[in-house]
PDB file of N, CA and C in Angstrom:
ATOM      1  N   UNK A   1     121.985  75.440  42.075  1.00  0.00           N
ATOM      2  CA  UNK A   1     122.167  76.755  41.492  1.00  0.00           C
ATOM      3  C   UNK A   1     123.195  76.664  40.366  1.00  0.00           C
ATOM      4  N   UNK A   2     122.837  77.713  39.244  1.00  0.00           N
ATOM      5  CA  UNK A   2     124.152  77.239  38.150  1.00  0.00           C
ATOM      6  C   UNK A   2     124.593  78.881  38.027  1.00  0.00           C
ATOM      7  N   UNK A   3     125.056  79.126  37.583  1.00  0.00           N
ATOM      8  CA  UNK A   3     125.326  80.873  37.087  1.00  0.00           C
ATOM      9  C   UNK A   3     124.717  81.357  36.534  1.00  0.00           C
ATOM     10  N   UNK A   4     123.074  81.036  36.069  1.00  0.00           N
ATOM     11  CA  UNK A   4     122.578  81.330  35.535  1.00  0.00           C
ATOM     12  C   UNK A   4     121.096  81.681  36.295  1.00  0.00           C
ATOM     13  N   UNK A   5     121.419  81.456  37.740  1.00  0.00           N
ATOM     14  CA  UNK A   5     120.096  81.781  38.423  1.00  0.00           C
ATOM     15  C   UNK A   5     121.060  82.099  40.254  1.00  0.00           C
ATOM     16  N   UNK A   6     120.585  83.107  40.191  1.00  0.00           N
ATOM     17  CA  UNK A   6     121.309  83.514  41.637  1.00  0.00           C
ATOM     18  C   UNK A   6     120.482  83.316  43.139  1.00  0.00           C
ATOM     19  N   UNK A   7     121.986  83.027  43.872  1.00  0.00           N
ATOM     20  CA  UNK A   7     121.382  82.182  45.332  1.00  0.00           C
ATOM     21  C   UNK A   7     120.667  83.072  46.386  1.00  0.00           C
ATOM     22  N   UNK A   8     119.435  83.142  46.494  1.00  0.00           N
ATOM     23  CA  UNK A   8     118.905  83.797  47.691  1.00  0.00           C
ATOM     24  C   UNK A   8     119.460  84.257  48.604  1.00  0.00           C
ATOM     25  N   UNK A   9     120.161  83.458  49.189  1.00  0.00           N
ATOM     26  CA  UNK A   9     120.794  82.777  50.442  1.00  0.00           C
ATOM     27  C   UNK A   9     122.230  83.636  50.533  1.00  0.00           C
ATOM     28  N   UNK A  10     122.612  84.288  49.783  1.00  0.00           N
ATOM     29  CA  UNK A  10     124.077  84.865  49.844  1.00  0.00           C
ATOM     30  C   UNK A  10     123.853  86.373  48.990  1.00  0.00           C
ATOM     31  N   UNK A  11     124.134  87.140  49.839  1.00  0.00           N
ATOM     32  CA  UNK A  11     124.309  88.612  49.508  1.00  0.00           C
ATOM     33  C   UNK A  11     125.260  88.723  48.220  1.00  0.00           C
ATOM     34  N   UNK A  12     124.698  89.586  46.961  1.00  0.00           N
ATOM     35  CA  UNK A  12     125.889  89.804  46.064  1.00  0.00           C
ATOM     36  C   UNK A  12     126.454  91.314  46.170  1.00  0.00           C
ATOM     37  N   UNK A  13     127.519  91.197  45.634  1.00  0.00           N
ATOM     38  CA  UNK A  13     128.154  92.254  45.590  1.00  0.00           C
ATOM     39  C   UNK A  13     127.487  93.443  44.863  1.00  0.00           C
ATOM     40  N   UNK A  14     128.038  94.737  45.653  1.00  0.00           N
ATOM     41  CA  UNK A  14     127.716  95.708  45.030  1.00  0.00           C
ATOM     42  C   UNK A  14     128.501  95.879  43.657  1.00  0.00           C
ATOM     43  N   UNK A  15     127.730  96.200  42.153  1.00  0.00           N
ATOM     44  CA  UNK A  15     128.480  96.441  41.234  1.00  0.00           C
ATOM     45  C   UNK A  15     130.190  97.233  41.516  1.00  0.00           C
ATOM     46  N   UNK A  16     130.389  98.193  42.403  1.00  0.00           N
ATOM     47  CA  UNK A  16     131.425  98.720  42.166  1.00  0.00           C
ATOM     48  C   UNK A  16     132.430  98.093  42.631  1.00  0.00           C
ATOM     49  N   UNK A  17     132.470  96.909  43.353  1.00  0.00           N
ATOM     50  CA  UNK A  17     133.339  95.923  43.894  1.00  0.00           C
ATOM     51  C   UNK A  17     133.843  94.404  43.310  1.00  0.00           C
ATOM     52  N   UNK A  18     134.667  94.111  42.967  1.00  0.00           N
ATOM     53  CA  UNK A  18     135.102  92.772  41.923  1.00  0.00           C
ATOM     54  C   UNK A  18     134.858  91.664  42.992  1.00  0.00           C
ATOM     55  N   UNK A  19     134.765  90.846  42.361  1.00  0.00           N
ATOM     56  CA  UNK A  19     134.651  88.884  43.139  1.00  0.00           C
ATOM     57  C   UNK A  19     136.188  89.334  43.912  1.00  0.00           C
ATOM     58  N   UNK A  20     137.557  89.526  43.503  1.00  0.00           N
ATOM     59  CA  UNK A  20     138.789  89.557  44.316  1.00  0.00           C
ATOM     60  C   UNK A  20     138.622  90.346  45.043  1.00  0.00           C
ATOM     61  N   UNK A  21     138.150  91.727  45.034  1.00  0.00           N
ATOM     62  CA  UNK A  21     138.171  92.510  46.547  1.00  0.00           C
ATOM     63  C   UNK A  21     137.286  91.868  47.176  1.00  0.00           C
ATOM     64  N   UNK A  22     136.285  91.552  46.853  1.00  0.00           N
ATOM     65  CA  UNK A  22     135.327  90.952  47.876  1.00  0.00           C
ATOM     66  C   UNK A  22     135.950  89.608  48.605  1.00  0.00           C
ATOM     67  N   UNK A  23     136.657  89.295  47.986  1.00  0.00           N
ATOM     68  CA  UNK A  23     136.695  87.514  48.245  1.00  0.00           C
ATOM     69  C   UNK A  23     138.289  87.906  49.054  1.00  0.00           C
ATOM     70  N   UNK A  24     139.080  88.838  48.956  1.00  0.00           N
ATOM     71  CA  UNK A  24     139.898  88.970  49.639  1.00  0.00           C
ATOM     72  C   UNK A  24     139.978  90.141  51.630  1.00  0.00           C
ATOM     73  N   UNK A  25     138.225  90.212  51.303  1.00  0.00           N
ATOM     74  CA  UNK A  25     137.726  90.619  52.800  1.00  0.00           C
ATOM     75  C   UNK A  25     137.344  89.489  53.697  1.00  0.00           C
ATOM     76  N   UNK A  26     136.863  88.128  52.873  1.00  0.00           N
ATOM     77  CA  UNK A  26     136.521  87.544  54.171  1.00  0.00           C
ATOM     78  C   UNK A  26     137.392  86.697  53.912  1.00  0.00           C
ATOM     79  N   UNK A  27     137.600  86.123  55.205  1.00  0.00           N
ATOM     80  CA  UNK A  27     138.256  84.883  55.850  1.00  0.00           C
ATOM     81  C   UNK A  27     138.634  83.445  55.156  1.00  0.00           C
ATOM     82  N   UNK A  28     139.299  83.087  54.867  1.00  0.00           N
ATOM     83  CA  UNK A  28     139.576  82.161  53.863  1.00  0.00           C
ATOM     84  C   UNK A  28     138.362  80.760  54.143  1.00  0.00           C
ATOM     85  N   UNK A  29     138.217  80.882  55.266  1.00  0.00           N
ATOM     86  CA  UNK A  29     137.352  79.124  55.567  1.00  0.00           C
ATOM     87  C   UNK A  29     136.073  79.831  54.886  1.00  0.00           C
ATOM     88  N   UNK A  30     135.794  81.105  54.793  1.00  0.00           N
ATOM     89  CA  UNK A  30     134.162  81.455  54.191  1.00  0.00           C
ATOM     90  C   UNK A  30     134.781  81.335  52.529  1.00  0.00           C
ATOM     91  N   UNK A  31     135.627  81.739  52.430  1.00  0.00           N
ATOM     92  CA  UNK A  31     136.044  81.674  50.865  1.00  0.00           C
ATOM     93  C   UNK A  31     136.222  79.951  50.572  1.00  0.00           C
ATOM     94  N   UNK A  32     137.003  79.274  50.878  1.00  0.00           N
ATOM     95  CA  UNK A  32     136.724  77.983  50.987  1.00  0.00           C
ATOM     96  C   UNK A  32     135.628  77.010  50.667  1.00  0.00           C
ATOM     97  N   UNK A  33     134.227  77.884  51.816  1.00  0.00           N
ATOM     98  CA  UNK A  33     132.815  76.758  51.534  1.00  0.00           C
ATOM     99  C   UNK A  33     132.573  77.832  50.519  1.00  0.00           C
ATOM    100  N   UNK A  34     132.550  79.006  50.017  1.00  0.00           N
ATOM    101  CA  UNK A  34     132.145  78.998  48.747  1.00  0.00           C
ATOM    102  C   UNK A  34     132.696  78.468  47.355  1.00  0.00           C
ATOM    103  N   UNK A  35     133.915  78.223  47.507  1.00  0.00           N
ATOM    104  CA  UNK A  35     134.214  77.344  46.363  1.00  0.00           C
ATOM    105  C   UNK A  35     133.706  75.728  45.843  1.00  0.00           C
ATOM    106  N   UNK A  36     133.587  75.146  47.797  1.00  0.00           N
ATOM    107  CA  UNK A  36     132.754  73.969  47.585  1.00  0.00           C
ATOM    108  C   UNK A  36     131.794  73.957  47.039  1.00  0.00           C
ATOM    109  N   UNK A  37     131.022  75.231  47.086  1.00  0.00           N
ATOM    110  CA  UNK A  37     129.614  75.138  46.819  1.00  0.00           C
ATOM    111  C   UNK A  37     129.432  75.427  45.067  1.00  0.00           C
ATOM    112  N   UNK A  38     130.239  76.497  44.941  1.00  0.00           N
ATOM    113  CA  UNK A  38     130.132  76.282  43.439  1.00  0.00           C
ATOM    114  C   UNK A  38     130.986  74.967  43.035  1.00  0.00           C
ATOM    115  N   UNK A  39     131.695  74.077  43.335  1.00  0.00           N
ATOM    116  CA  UNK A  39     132.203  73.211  42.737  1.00  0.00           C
ATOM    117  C   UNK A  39     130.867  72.371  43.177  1.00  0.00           C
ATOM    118  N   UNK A  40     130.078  71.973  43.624  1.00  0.00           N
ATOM    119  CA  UNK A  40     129.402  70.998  44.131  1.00  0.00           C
ATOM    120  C   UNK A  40     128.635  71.694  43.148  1.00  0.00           C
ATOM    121  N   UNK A  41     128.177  72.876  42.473  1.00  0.00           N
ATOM    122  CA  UNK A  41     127.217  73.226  41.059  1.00  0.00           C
ATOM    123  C   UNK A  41     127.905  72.722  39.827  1.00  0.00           C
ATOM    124  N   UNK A  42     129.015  72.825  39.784  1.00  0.00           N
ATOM    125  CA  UNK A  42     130.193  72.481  38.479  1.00  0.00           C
ATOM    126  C   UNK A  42     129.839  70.931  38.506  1.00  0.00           C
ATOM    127  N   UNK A  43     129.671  70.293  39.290  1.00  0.00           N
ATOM    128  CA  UNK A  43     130.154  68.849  39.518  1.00  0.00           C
ATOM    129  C   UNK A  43     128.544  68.060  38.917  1.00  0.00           C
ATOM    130  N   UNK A  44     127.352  68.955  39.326  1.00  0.00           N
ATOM    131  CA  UNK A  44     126.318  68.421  38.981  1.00  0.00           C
ATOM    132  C   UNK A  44     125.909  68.988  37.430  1.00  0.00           C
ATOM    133  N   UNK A  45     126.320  69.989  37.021  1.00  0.00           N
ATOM    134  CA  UNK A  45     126.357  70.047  35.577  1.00  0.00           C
ATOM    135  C   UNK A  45     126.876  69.538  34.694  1.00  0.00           C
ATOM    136  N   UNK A  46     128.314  68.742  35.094  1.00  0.00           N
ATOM    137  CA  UNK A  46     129.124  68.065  34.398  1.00  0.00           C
ATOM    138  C   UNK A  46     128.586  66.646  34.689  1.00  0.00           C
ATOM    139  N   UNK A  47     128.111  66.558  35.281  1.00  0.00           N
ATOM    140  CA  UNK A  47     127.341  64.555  35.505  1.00  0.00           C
ATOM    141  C   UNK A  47     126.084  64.967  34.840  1.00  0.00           C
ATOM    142  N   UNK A  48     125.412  65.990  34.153  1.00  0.00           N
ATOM    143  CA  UNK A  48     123.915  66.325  33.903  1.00  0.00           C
ATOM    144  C   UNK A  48     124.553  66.144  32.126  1.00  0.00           C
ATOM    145  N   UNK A  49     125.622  67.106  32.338  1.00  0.00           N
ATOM    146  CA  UNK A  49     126.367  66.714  30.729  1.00  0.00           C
ATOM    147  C   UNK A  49     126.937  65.427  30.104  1.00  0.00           C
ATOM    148  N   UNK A  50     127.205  64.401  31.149  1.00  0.00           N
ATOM    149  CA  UNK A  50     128.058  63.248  30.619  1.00  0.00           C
ATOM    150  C   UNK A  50     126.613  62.544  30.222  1.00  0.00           C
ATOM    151  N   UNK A  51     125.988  62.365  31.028  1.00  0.00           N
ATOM    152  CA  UNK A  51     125.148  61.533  31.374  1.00  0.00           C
ATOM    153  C   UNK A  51     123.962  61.898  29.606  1.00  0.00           C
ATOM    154  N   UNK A  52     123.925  63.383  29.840  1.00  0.00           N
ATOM    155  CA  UNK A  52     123.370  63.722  28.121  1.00  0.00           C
ATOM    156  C   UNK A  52     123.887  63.108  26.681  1.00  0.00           C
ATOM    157  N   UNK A  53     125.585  63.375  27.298  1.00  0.00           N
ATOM    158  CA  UNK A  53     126.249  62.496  26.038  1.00  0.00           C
ATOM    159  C   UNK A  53     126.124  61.376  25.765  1.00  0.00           C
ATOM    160  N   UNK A  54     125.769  60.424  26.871  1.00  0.00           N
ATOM    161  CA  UNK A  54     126.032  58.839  27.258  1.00  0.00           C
ATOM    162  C   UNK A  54     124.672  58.598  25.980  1.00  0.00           C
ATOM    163  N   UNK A  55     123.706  59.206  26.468  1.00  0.00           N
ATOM    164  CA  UNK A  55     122.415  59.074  25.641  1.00  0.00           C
ATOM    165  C   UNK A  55     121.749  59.514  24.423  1.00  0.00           C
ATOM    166  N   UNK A  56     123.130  60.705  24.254  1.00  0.00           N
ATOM    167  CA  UNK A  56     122.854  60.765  22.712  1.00  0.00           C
ATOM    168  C   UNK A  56     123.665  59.983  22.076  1.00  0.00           C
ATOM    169  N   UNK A  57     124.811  59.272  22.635  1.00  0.00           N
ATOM    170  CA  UNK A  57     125.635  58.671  21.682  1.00  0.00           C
ATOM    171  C   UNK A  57     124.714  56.970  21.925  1.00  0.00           C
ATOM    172  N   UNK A  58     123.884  57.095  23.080  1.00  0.00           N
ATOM    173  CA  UNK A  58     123.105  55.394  22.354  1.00  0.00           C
ATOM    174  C   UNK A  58     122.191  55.846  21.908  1.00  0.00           C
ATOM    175  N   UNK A  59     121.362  56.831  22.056  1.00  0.00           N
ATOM    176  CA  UNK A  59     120.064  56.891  20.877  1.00  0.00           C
ATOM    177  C   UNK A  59     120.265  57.290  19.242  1.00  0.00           C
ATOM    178  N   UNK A  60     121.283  58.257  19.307  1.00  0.00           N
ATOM    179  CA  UNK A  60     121.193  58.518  17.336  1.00  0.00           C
ATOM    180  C   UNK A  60     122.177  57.200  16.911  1.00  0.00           C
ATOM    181  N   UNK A  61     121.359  57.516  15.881  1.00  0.00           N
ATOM    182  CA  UNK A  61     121.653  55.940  14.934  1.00  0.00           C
ATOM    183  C   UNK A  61     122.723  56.016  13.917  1.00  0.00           C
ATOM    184  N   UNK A  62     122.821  58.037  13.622  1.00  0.00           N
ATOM    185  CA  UNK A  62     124.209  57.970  12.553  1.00  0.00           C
ATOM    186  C   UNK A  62     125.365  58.222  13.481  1.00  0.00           C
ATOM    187  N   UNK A  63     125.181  57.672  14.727  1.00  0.00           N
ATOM    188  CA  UNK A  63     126.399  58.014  15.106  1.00  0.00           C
ATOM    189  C   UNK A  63     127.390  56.741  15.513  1.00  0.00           C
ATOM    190  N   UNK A  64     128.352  56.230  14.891  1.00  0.00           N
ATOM    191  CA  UNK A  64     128.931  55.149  14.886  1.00  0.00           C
ATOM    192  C   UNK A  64     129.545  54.696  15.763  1.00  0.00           C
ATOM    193  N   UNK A  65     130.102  53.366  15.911  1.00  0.00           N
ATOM    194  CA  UNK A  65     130.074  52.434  17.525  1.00  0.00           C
ATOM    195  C   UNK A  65     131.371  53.012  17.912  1.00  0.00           C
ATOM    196  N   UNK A  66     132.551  53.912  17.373  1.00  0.00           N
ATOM    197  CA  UNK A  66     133.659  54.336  17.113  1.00  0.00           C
ATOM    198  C   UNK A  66     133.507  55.928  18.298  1.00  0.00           C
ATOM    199  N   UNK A  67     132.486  56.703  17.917  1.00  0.00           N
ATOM    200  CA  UNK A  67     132.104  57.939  17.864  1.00  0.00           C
ATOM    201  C   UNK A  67     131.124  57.595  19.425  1.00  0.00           C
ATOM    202  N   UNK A  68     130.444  57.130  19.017  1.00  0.00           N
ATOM    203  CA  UNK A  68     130.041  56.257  20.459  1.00  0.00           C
ATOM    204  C   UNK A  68     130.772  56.121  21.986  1.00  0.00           C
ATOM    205  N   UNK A  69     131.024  55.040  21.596  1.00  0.00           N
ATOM    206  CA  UNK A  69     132.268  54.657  22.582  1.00  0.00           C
ATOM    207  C   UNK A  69     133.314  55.916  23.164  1.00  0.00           C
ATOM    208  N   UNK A  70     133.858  56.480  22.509  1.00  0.00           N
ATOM    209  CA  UNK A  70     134.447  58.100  22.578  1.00  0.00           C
ATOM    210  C   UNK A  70     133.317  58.743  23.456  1.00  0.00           C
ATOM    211  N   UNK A  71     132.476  59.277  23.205  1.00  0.00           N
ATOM    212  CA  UNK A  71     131.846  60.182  23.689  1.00  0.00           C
ATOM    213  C   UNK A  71     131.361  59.458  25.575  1.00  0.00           C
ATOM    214  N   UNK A  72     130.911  58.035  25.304  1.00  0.00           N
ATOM    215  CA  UNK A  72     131.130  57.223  26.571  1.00  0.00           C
ATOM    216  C   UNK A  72     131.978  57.328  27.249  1.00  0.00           C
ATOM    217  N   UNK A  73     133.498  57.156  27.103  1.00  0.00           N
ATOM    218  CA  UNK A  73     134.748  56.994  27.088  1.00  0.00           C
ATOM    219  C   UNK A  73     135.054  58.045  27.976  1.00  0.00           C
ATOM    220  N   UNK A  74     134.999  59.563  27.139  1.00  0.00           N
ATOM    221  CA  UNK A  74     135.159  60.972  27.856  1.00  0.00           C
ATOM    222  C   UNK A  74     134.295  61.082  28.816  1.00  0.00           C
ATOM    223  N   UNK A  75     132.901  60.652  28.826  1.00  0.00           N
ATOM    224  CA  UNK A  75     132.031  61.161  29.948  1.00  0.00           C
ATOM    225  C   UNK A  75     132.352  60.365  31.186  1.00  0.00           C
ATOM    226  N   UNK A  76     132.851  59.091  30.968  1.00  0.00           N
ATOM    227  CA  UNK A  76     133.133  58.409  32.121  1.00  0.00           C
ATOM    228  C   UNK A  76     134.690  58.918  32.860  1.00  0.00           C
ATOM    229  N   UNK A  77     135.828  59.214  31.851  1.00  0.00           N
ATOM    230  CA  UNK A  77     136.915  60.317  32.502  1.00  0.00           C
ATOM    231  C   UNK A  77     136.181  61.428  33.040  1.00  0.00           C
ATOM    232  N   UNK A  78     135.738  61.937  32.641  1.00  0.00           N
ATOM    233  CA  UNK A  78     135.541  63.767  33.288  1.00  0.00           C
ATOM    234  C   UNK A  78     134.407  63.264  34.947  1.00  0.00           C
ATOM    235  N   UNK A  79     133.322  62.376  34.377  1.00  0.00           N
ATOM    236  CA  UNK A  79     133.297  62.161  35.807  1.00  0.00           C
ATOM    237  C   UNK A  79     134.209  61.624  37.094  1.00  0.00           C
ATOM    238  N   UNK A  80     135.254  61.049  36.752  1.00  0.00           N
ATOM    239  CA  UNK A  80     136.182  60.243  37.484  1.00  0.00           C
ATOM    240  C   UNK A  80     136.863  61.251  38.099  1.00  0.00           C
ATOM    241  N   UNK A  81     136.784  62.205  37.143  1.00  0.00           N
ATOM    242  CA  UNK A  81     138.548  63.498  37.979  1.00  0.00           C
ATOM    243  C   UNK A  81     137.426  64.436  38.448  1.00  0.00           C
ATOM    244  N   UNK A  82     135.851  64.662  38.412  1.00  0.00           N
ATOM    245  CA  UNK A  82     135.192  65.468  38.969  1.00  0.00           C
ATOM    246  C   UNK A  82     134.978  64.956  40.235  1.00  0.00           C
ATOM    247  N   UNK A  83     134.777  63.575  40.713  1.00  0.00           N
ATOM    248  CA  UNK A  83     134.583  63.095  41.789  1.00  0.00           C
ATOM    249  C   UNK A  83     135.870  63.016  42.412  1.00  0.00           C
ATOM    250  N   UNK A  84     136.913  62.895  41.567  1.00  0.00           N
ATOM    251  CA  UNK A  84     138.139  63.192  42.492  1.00  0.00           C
ATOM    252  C   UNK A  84     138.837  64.499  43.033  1.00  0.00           C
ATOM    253  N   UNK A  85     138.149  64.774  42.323  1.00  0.00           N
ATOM    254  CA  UNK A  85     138.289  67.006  42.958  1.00  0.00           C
ATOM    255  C   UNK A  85     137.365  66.944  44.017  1.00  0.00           C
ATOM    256  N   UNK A  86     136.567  66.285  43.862  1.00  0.00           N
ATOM    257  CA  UNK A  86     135.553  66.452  44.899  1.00  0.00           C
ATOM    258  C   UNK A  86     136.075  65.809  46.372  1.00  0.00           C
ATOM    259  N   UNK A  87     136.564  64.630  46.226  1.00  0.00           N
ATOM    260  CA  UNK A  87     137.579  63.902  47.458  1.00  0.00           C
ATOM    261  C   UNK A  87     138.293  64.609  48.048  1.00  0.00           C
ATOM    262  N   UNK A  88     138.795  65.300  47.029  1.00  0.00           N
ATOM    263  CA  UNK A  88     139.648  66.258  47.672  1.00  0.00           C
ATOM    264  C   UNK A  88     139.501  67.737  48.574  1.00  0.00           C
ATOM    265  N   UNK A  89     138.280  67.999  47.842  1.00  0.00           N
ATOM    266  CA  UNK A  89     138.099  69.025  48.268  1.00  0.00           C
ATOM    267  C   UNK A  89     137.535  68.258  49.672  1.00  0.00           C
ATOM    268  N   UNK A  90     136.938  67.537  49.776  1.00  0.00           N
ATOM    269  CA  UNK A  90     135.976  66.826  51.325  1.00  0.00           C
ATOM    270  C   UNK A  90     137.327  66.986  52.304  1.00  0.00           C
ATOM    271  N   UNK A  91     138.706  65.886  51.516  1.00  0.00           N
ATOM    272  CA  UNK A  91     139.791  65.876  52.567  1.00  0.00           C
ATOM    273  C   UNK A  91     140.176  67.195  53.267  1.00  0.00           C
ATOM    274  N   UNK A  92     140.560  68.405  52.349  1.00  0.00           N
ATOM    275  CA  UNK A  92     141.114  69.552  52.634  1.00  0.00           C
ATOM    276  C   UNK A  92     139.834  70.185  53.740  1.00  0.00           C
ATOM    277  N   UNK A  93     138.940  70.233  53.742  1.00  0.00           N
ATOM    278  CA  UNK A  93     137.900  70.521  54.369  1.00  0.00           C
ATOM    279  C   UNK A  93     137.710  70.093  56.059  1.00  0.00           C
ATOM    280  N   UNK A  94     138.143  68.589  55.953  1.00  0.00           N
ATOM    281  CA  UNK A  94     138.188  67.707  57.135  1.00  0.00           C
ATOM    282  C   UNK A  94     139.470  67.951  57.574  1.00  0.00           C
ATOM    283  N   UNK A  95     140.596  68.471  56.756  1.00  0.00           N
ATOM    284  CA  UNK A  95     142.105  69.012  57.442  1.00  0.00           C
ATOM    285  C   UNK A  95     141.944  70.221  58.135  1.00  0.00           C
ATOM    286  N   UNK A  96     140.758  70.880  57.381  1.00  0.00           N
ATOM    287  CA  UNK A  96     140.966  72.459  58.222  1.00  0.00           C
ATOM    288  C   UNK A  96     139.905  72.229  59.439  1.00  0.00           C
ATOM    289  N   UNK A  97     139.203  71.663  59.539  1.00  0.00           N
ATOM    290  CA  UNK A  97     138.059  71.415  60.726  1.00  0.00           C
ATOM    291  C   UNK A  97     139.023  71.081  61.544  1.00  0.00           C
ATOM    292  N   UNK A  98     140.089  69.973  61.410  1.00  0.00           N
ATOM    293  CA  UNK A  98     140.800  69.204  62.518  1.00  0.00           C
ATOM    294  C   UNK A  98     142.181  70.372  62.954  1.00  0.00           C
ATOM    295  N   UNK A  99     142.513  71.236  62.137  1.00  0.00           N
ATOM    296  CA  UNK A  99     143.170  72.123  62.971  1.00  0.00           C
ATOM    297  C   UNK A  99     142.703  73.136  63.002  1.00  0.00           C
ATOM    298  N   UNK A 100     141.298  73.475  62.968  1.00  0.00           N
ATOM    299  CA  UNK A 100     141.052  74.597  63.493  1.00  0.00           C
ATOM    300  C   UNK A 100     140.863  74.355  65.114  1.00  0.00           C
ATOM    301  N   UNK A 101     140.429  73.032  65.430  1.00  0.00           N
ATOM    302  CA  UNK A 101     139.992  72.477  66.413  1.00  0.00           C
ATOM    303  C   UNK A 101     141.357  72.318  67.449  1.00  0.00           C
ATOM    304  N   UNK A 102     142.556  71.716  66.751  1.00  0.00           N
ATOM    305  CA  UNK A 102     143.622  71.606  67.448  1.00  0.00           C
ATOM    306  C   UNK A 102     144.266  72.955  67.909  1.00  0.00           C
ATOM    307  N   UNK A 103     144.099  74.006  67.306  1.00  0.00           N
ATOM    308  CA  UNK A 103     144.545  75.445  67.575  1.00  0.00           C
ATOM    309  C   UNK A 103     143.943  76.011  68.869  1.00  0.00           C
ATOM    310  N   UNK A 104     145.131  75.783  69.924  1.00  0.00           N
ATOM    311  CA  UNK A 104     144.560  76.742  71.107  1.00  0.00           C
ATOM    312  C   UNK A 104     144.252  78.231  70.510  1.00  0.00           C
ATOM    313  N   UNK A 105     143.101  79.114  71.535  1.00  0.00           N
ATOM    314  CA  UNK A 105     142.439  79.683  71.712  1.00  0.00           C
ATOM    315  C   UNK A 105     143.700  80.750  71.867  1.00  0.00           C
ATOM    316  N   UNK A 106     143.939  82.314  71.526  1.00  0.00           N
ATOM    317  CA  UNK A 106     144.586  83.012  71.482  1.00  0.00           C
ATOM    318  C   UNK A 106     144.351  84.130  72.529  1.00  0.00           C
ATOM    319  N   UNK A 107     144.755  83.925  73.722  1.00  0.00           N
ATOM    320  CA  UNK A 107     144.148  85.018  74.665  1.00  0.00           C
ATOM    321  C   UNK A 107     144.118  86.610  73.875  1.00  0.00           C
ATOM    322  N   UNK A 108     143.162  87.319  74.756  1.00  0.00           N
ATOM    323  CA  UNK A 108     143.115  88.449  73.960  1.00  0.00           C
ATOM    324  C   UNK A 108     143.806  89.335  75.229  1.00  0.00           C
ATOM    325  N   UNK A 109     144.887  90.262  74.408  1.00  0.00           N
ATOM    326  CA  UNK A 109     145.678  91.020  75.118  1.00  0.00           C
ATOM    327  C   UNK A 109     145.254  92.456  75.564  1.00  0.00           C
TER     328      UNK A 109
END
């Protein structure tokens, strides 16, 4: 899904309500996998984009080995720190599973 085609799968907001009120009703672990999920859309547009650059900078011919290399150069950074947002986000994910799990159960009074 990109922002440009909306997810079946998830109710949108009623116009009279912003992404922050909404996003400040539910529960942070639901706010959470939705950020994964749009970052896991961010992450495949930006490898759909490097990967475009990689190939226009080897197919056009006025574009020099200088100009080249650069455009290589950047696409191979931006994927590096996209997959490393992504690590991260997996770790923080696997931190909150493991103490949600460690958190005794809160009798109800």
């Amino acid at each position: 899904m990109s922002d440009f085609t909306d997810d079946p799968d998830v109710d949108s907001p009623s116009p009279e309500e912003s992404e922050e009120e909404v996003a400040e009703q539910q529960p942070i672990d639901s706010q959470f996998l939705k950020l994964t999920n749009d970052f896991a859309v961010f992450s495949a547009d930006c490898a759909f984009l490097c990967d475009a650059f990689s190939a226009i900078a080897d197919e056009q011919e006025d574009i020099d080995d200088y100009t080249s290399y650069g455009l290589k150069r950047y696409g191979w950074q931006l994927k590096a720190q996209v997959i490393a947002l992504d690590q991260r986000i997996h770790q923080l994910q696997r931190r909150m599973r493991e103490e949600a799990c460690s958190e005794p159960e809160q009798p109800d009074s």
